[in-house]
PDB file of N, CA and C in Angstrom:
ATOM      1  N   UNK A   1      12.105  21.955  -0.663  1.00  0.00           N
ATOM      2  CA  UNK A   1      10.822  21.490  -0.143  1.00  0.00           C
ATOM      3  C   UNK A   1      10.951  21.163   1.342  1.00  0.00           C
ATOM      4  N   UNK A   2       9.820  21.513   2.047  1.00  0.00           N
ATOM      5  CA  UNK A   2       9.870  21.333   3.301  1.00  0.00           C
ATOM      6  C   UNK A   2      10.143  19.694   3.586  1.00  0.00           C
ATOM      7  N   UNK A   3      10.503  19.210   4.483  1.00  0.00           N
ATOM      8  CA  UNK A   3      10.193  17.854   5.014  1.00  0.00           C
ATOM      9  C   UNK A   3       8.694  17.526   5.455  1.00  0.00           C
ATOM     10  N   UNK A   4       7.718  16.637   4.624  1.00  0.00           N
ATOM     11  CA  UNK A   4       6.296  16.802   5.207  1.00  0.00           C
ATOM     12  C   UNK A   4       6.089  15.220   5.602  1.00  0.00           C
ATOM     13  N   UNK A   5       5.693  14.785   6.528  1.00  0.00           N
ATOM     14  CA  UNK A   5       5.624  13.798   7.161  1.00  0.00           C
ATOM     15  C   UNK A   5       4.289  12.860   7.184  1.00  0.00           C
ATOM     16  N   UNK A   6       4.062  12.791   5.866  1.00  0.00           N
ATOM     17  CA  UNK A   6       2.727  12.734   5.172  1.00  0.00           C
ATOM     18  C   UNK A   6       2.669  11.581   4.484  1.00  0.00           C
ATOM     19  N   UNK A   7       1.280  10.449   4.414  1.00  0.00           N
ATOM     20  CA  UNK A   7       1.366   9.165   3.645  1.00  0.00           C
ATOM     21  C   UNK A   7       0.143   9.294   2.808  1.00  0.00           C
ATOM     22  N   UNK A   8       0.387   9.169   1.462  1.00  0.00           N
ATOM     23  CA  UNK A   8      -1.044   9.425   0.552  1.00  0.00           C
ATOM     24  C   UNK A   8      -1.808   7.604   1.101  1.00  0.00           C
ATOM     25  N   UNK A   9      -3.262   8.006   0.921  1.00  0.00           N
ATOM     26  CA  UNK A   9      -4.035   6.891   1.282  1.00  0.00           C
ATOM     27  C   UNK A   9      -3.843   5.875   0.487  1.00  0.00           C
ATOM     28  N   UNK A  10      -3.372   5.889  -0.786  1.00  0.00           N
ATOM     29  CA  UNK A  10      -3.310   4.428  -1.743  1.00  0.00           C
ATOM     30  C   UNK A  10      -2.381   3.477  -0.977  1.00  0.00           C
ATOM     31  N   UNK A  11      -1.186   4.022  -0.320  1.00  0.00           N
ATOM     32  CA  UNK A  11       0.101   3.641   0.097  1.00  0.00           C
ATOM     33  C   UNK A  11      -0.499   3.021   1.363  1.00  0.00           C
ATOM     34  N   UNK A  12      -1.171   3.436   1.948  1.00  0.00           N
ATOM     35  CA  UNK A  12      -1.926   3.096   3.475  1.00  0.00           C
ATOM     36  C   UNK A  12      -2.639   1.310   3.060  1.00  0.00           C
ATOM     37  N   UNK A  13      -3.766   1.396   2.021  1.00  0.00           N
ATOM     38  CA  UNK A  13      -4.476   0.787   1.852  1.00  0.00           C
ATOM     39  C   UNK A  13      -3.470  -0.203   1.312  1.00  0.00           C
ATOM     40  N   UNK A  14      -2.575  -0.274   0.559  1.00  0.00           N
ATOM     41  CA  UNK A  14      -2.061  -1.441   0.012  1.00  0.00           C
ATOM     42  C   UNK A  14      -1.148  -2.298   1.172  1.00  0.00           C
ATOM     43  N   UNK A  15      -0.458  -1.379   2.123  1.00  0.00           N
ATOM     44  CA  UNK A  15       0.091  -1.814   3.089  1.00  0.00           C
ATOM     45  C   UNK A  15      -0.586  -2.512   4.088  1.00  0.00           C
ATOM     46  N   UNK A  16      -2.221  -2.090   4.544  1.00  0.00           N
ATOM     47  CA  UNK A  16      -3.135  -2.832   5.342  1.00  0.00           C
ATOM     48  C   UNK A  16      -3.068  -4.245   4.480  1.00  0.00           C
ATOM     49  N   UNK A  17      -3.126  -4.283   3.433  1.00  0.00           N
ATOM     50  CA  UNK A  17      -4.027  -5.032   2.331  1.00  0.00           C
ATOM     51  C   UNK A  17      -2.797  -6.493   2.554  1.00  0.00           C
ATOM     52  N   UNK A  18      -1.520  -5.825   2.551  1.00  0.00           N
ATOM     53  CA  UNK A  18       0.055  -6.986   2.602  1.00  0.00           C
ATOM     54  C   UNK A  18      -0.258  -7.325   4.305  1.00  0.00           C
ATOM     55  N   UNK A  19      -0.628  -6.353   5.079  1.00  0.00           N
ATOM     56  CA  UNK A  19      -0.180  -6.992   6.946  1.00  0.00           C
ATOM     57  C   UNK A  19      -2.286  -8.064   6.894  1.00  0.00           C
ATOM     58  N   UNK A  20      -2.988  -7.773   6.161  1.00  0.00           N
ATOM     59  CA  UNK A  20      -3.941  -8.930   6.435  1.00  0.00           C
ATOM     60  C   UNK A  20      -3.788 -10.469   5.793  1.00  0.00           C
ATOM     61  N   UNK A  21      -2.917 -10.021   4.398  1.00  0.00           N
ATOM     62  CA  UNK A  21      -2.703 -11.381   4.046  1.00  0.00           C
ATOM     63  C   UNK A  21      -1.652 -12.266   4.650  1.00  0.00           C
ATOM     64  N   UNK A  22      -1.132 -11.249   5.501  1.00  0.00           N
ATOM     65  CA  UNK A  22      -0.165 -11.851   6.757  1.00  0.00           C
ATOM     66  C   UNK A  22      -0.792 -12.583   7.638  1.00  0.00           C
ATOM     67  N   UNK A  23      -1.731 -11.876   7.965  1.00  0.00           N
ATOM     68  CA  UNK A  23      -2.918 -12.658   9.756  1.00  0.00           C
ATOM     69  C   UNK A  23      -3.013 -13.805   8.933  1.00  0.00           C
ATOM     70  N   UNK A  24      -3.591 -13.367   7.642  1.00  0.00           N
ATOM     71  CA  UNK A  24      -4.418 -14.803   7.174  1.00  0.00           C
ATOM     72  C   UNK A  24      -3.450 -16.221   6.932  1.00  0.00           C
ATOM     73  N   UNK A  25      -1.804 -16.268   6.225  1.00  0.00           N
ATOM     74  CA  UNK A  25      -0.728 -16.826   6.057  1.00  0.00           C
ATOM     75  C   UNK A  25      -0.633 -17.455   7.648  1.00  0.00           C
ATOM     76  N   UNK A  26      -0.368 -16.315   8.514  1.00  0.00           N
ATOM     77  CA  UNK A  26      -0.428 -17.249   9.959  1.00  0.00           C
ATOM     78  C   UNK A  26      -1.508 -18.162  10.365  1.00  0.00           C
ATOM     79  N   UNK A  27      -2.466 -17.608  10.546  1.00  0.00           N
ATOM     80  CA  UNK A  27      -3.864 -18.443  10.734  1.00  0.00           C
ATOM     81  C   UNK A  27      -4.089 -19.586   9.728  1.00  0.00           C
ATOM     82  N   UNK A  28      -3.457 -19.974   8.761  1.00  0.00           N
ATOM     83  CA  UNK A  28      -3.486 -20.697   7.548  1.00  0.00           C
ATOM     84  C   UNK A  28      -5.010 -21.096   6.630  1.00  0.00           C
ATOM     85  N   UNK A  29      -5.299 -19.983   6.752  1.00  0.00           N
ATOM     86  CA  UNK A  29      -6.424 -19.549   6.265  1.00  0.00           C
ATOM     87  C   UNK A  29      -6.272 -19.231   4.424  1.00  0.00           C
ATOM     88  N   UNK A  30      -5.142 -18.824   4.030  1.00  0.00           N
ATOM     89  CA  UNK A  30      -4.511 -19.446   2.766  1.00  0.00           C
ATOM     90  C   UNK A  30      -3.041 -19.545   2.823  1.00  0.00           C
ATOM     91  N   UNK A  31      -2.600 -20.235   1.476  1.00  0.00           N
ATOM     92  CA  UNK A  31      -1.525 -21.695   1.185  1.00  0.00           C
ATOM     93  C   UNK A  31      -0.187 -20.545   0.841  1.00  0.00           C
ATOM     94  N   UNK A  32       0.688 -20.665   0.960  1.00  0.00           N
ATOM     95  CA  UNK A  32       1.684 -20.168   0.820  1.00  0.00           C
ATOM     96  C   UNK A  32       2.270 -19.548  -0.368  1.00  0.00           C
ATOM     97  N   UNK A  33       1.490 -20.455  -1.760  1.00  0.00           N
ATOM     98  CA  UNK A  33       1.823 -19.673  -2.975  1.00  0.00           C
ATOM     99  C   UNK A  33       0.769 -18.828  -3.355  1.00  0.00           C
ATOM    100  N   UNK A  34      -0.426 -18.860  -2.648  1.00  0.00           N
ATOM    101  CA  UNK A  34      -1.659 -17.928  -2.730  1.00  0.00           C
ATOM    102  C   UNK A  34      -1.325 -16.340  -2.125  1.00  0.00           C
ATOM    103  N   UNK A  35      -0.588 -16.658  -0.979  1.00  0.00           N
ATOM    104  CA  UNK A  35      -0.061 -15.372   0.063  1.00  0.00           C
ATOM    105  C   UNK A  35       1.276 -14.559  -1.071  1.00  0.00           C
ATOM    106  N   UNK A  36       2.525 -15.572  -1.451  1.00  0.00           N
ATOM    107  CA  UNK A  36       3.152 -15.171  -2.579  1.00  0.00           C
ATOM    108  C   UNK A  36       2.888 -14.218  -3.630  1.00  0.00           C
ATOM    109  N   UNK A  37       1.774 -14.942  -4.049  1.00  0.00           N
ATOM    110  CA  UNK A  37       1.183 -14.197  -5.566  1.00  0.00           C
ATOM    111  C   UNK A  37       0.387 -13.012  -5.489  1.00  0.00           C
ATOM    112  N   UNK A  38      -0.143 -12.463  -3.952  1.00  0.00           N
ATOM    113  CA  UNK A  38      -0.990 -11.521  -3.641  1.00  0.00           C
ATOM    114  C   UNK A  38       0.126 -10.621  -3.468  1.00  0.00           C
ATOM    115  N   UNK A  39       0.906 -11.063  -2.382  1.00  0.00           N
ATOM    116  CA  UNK A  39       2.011  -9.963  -2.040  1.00  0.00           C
ATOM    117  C   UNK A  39       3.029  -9.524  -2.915  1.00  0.00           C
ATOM    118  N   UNK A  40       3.263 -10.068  -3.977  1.00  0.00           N
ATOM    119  CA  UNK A  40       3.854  -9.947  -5.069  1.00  0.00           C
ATOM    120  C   UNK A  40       3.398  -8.938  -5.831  1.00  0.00           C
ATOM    121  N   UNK A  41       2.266  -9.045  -6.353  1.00  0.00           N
ATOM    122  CA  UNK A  41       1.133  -8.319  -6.604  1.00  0.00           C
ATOM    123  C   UNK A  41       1.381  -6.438  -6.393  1.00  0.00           C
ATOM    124  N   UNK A  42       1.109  -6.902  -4.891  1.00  0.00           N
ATOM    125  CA  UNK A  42       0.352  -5.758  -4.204  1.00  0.00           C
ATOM    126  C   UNK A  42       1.912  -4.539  -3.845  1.00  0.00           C
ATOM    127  N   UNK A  43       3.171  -5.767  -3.752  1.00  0.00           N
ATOM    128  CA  UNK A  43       4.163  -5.094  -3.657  1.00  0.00           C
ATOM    129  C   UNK A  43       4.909  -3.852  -5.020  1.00  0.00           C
ATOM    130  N   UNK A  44       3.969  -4.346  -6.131  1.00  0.00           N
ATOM    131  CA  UNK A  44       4.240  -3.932  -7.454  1.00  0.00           C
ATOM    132  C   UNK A  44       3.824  -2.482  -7.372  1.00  0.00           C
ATOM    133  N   UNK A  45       2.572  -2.526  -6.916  1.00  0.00           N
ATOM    134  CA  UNK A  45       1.504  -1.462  -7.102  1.00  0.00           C
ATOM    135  C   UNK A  45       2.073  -0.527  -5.631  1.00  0.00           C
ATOM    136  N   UNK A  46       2.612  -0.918  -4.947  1.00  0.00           N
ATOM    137  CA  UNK A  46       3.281  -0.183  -3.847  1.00  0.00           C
ATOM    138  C   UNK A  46       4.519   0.814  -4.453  1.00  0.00           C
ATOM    139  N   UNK A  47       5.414   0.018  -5.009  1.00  0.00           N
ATOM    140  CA  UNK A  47       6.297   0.237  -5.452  1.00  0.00           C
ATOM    141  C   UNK A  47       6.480   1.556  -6.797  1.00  0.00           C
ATOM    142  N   UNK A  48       5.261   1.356  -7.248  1.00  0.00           N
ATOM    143  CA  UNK A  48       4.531   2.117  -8.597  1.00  0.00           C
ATOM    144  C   UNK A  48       4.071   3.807  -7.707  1.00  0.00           C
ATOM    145  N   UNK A  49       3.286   3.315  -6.717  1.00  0.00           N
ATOM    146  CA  UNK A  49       2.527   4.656  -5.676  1.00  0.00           C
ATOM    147  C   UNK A  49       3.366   5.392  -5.144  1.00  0.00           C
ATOM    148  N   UNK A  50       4.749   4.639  -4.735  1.00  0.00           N
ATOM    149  CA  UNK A  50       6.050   5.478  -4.236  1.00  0.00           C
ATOM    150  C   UNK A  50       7.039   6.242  -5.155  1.00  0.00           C
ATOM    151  N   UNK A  51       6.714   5.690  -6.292  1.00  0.00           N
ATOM    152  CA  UNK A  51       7.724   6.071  -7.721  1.00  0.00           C
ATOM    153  C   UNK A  51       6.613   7.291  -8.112  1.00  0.00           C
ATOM    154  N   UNK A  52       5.551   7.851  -7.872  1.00  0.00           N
ATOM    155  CA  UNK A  52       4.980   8.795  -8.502  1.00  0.00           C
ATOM    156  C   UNK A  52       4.936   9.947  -7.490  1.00  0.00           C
ATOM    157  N   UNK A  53       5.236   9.866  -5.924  1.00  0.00           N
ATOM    158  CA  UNK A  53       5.412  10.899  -5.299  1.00  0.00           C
ATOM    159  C   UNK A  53       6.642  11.797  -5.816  1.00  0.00           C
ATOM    160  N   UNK A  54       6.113  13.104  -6.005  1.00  0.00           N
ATOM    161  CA  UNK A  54       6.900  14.689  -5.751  1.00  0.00           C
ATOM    162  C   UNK A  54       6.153  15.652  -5.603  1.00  0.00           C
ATOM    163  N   UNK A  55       6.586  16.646  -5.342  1.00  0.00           N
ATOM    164  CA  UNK A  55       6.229  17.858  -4.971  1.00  0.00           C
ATOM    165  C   UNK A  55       4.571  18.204  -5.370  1.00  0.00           C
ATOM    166  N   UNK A  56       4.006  17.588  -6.696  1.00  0.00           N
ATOM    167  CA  UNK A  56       2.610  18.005  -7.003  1.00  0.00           C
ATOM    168  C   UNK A  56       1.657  17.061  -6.635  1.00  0.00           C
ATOM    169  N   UNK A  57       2.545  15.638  -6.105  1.00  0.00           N
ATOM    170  CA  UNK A  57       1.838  14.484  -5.618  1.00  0.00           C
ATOM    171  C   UNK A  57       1.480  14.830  -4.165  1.00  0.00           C
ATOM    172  N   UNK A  58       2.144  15.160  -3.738  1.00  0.00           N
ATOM    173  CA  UNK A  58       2.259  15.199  -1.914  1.00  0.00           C
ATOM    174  C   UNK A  58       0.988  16.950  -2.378  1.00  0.00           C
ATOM    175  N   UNK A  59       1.426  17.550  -2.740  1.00  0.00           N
ATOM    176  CA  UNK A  59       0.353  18.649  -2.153  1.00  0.00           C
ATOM    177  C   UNK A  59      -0.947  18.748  -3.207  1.00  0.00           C
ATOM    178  N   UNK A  60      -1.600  17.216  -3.710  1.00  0.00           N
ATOM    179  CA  UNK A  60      -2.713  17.115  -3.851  1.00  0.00           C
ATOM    180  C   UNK A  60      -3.889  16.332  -2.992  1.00  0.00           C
ATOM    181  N   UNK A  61      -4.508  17.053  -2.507  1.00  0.00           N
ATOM    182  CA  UNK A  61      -5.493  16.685  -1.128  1.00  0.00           C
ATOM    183  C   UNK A  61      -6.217  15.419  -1.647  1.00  0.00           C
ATOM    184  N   UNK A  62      -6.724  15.126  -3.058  1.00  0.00           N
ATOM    185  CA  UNK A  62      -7.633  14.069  -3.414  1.00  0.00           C
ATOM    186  C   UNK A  62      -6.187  12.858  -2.844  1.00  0.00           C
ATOM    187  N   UNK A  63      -5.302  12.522  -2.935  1.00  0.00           N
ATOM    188  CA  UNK A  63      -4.087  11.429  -2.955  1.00  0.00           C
ATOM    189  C   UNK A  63      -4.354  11.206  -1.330  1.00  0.00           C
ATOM    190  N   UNK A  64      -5.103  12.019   0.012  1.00  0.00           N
ATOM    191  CA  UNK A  64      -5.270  11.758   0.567  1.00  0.00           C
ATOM    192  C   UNK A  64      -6.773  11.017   1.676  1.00  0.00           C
ATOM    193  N   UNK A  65      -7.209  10.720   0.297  1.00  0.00           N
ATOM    194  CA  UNK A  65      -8.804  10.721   0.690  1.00  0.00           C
ATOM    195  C   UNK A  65      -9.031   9.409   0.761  1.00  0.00           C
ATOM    196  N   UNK A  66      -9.390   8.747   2.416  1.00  0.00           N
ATOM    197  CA  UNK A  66      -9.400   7.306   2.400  1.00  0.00           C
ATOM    198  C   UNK A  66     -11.182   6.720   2.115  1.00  0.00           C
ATOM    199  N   UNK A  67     -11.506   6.079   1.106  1.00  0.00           N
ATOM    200  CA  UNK A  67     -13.215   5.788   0.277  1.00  0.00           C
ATOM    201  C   UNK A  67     -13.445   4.338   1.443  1.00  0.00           C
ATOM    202  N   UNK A  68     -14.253   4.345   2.254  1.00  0.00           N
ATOM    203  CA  UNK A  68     -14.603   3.861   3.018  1.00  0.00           C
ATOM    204  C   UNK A  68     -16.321   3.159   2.315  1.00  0.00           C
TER     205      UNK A  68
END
């Protein structure tokens, strides 16, 4: 397989989703076991989106479609 230098959108969105509950942790806008339990969370479902990439994942165009 070629090397393709490519990020499906779920992987995008969950990663925005961990660097805002960051702003918000700094700004103390929420409590430290609130920021915990989200990123915990969200790190699961990251972790899950990276375990299902191969070859039929990466060259399906819907895996790249960001729903605005």
């Amino acid at each position: 397989m070629e090397d393709k230098n490519i990020v499906p959108s779920k992987i995008i969105e969950l990663e925005t989703s961990i660097k805002l509950l960051e702003h918000l942790k700094r700004n103390s806008v929420i409590d430290d076991g609130m920021y915990n339990f989200c990123v915990n969370k969200l790190i699961g479902k990251l972790e899950l989106e990276k375990s299902k990439i191969d070859d039929d994942y990466i060259n399906e165009i819907s895996n790249y479609k960001i729903l605005t």
